[in-house]
Protein backbone atom coordinates (compact mmCIF):
# COMPACT_ATOMS: atom_id res chain seq x y z
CA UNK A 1 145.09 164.32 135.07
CA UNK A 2 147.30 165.26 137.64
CA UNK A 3 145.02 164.53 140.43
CA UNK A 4 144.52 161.47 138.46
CA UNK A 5 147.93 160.46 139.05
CA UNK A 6 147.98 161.50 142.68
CA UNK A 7 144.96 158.88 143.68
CA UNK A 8 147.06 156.39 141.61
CA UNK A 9 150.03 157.33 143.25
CA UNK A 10 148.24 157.01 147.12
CA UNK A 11 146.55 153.67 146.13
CA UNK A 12 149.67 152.29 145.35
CA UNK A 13 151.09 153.80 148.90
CA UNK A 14 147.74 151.29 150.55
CA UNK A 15 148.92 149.01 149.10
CA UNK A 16 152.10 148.88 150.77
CA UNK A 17 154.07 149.82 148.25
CA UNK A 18 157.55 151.61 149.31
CA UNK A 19 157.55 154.45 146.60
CA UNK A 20 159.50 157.88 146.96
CA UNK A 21 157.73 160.79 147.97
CA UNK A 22 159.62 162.71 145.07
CA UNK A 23 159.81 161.64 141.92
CA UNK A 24 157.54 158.53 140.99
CA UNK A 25 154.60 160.88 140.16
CA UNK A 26 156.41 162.99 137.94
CA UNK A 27 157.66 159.88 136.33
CA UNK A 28 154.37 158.37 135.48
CA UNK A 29 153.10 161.82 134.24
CA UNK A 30 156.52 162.29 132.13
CA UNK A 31 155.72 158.31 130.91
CA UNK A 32 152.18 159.02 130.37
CA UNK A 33 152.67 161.80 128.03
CA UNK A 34 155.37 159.85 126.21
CA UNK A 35 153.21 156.97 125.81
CA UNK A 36 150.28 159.85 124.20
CA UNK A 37 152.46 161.16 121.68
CA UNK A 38 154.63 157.42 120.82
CA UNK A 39 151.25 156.07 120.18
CA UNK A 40 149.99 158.53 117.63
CA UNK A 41 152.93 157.68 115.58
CA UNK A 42 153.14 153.78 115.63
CA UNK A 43 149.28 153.30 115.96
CA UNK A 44 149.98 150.81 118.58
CA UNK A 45 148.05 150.65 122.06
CA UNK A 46 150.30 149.23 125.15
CA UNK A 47 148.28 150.12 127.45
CA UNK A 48 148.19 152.50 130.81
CA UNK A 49 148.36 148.96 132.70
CA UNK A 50 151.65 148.12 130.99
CA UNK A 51 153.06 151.77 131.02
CA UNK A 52 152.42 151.34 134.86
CA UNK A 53 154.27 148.01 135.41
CA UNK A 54 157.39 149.48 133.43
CA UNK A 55 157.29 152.28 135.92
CA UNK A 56 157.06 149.85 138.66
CA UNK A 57 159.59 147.72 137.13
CA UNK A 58 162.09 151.05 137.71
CA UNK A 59 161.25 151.21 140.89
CA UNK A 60 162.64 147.96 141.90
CA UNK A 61 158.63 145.95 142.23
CA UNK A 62 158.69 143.57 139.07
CA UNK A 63 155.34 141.24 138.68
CA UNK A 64 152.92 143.46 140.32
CA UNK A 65 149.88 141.43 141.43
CA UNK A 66 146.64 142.00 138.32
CA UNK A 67 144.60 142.95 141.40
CA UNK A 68 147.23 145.94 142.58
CA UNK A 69 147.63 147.30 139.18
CA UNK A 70 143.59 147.08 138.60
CA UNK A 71 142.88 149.10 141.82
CA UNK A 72 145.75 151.87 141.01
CA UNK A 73 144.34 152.21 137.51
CA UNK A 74 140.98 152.38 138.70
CA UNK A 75 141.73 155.21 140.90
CA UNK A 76 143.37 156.74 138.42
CA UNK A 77 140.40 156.57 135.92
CA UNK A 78 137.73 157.09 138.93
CA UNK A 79 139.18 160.99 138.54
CA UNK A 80 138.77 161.71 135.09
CA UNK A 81 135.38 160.00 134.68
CA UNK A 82 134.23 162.59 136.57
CA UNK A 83 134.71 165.24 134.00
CA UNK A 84 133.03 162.86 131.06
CA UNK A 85 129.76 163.77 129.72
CA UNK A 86 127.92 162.52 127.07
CA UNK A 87 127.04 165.19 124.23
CA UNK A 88 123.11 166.49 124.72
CA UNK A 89 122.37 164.96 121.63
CA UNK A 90 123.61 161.75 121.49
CA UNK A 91 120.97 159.93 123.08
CA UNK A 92 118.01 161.04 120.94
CA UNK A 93 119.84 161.10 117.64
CA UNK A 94 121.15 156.88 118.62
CA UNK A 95 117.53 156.35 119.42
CA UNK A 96 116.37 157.38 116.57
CA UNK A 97 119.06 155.61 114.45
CA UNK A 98 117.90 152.68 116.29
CA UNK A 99 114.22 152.71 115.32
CA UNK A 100 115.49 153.18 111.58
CA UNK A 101 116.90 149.94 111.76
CA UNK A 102 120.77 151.18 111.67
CA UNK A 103 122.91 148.67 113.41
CA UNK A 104 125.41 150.54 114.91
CA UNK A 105 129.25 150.21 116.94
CA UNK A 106 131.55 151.85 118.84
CA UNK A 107 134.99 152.36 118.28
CA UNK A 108 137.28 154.01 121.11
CA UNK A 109 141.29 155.44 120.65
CA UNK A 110 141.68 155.06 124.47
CA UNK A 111 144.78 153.57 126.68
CA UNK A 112 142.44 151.59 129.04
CA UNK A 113 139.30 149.22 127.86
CA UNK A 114 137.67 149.31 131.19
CA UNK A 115 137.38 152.81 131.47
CA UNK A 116 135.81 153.10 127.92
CA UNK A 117 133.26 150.41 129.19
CA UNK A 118 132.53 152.54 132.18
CA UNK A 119 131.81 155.57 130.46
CA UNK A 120 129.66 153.73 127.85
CA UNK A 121 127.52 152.74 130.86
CA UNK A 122 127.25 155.98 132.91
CA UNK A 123 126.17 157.68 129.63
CA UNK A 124 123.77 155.04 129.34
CA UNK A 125 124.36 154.36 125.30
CA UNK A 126 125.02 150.85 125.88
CA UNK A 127 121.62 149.67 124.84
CA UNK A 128 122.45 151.03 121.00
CA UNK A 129 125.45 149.33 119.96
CA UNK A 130 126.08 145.72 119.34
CA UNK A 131 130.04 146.21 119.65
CA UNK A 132 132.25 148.47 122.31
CA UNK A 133 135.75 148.04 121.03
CA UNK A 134 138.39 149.99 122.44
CA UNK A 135 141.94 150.27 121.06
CA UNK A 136 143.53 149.06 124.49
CA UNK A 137 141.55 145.70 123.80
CA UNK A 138 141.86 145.89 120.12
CA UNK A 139 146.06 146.42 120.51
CA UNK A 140 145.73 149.28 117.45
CA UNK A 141 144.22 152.62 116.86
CA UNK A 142 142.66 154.26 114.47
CA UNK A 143 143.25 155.22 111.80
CA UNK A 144 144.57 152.12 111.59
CA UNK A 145 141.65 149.85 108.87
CA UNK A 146 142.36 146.91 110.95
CA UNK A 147 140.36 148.24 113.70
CA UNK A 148 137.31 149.13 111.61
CA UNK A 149 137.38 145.74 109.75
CA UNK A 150 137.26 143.57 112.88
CA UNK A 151 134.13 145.42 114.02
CA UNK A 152 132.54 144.95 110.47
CA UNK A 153 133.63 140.97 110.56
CA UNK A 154 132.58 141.14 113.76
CA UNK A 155 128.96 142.01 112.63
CA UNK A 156 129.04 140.59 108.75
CA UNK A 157 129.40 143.66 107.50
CA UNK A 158 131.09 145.12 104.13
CA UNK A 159 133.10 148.36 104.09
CA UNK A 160 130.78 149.76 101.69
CA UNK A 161 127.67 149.51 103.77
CA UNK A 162 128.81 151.37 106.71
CA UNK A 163 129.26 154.95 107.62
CA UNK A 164 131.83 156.11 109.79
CA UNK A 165 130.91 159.02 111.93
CA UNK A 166 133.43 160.87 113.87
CA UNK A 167 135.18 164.28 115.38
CA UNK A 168 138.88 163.36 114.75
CA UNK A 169 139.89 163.93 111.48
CA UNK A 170 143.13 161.86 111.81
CA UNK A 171 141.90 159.28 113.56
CA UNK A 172 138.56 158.56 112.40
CA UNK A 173 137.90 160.63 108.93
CA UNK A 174 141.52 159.04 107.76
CA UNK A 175 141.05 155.70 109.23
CA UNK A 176 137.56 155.15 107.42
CA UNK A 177 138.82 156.31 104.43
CA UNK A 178 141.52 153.60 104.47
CA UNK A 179 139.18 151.02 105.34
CA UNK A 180 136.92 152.03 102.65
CA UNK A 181 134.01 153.07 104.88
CA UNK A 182 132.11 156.36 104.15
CA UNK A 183 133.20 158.53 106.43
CA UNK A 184 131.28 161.58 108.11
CA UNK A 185 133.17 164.51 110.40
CA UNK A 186 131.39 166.33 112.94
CA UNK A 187 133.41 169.40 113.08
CA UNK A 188 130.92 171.47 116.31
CA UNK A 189 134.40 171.42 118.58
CA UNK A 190 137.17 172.49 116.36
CA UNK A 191 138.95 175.64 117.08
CA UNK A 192 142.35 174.33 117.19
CA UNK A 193 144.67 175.26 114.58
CA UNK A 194 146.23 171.23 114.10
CA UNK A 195 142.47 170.41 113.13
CA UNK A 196 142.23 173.26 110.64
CA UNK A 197 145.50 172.06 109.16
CA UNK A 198 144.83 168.12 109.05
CA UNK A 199 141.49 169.36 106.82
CA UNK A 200 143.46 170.66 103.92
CA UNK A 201 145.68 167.10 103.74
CA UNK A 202 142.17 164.94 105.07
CA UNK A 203 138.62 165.58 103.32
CA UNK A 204 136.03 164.35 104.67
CA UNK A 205 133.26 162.91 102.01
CA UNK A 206 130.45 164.55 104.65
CA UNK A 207 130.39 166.98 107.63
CA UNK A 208 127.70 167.92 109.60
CA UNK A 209 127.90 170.75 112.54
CA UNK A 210 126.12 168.17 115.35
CA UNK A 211 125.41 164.92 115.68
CA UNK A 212 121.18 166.05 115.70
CA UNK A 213 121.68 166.43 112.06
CA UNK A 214 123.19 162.89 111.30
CA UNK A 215 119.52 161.36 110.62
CA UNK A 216 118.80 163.66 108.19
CA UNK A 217 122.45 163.30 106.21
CA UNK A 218 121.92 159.49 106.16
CA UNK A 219 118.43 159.74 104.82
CA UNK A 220 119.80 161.31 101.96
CA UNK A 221 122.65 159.64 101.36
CA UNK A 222 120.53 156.17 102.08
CA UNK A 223 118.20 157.83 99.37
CA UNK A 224 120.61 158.90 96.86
């Protein structure tokens, strides 16, 4: 992330931009981390976009030009994509769940909408869902309901014909359960002691190790 904010920081510089050589980095990165943890709390996304033309605005440039602020965000996300890669099972296991018939969505907790798009595409899952929302397009998070019920509205579903799968137990185990979706928790990458503590105030209905075993669980539950 930090050499995230450094290409940000030298794309704003091409741009002709007059920043300090001390001090604007470490106020985006101060900012950014601000934004990470204000956002958890009021389930509200502003977006990195905004948070960057508030920095801006304290540096004396108000009304940045959309094109400017696209190109330093872009930079900035053209980093971290880099280190993004999609989980050795997810492919099969959606193209299975798409031969089944399951019409499926994605929903994203993530400051910027295009870089959720991007990543969609470069792991090449596009193809398997009929809705990409993002919370920076969306304006909430999860586990705000809101978010879930505009996908299902968006695709004429009920809450109680959908299945929620997800790794955040806070986010997307809570937020399905107040949107009244089942909810399933793939646990495979907890070892973090916040996780282990959210489980004994959150319980999930379902939890399965890896995604590879999601087929099977909704067989059963389709079943029972």
């Amino acid at each position: 992330m930090l050499r995230a904010v450094e290409a940000l920081y030298q794309t704003l510089l091409q741009h002709n931009l007059n920043l300090p050589t001390d001090g604007f980095q470490e106020s985006f990165w101060e900012a950014l981390n601000s934004y990470y943890i204000q956002r958890e709390h009021e389930l509200k996304e502003t977006t990195t976009i905004n948070l960057l033309i508030e920095q801006l605005g304290r540096y004396g440039f108000s009304d940045p030009e959309p094109e400017l602020l696209q190109s330093a965000i872009g930079s900035l996300y053209a980093v971290t994509q880099q280190h993004w890669q999609p989980e050795k099972d997810a492919q099969p296991v959606l193209k299975q769940l798409a031969e089944k018939g399951f019409r499926m969505a994605l929903i994203s907790n993530a400051s910027d909408d295009q870089d959720v798009q991007t990543l969609v595409d470069k792991a090449g899952i596009r193809p398997y869902f009929e809705i990409v929302l993002s919370s920076a397009a969306a304006g909430i998070r999860k586990p705000d309901p809101e978010i879930f019920w505009q996908v299902l509205h968006r695709m004429g579903i009920k809450p109680e014909m959908a299945a929620m799968i997800g790794d955040t137990l806070n986010a997307d185990i809570l937020g399905a359960q107040r949107a009244g979706i089942l909810d399933i928790w793939i646990y495979r990458r907890v070892t973090d002691a916040q996780t282990l503590q959210q489980q004994t105030a959150i319980k999930p209905s379902f939890e399965i190790q890896t995604l590879a075993a999601l087929p099977g669980l909704l067989e059963k539950i389709t079943k029972a």
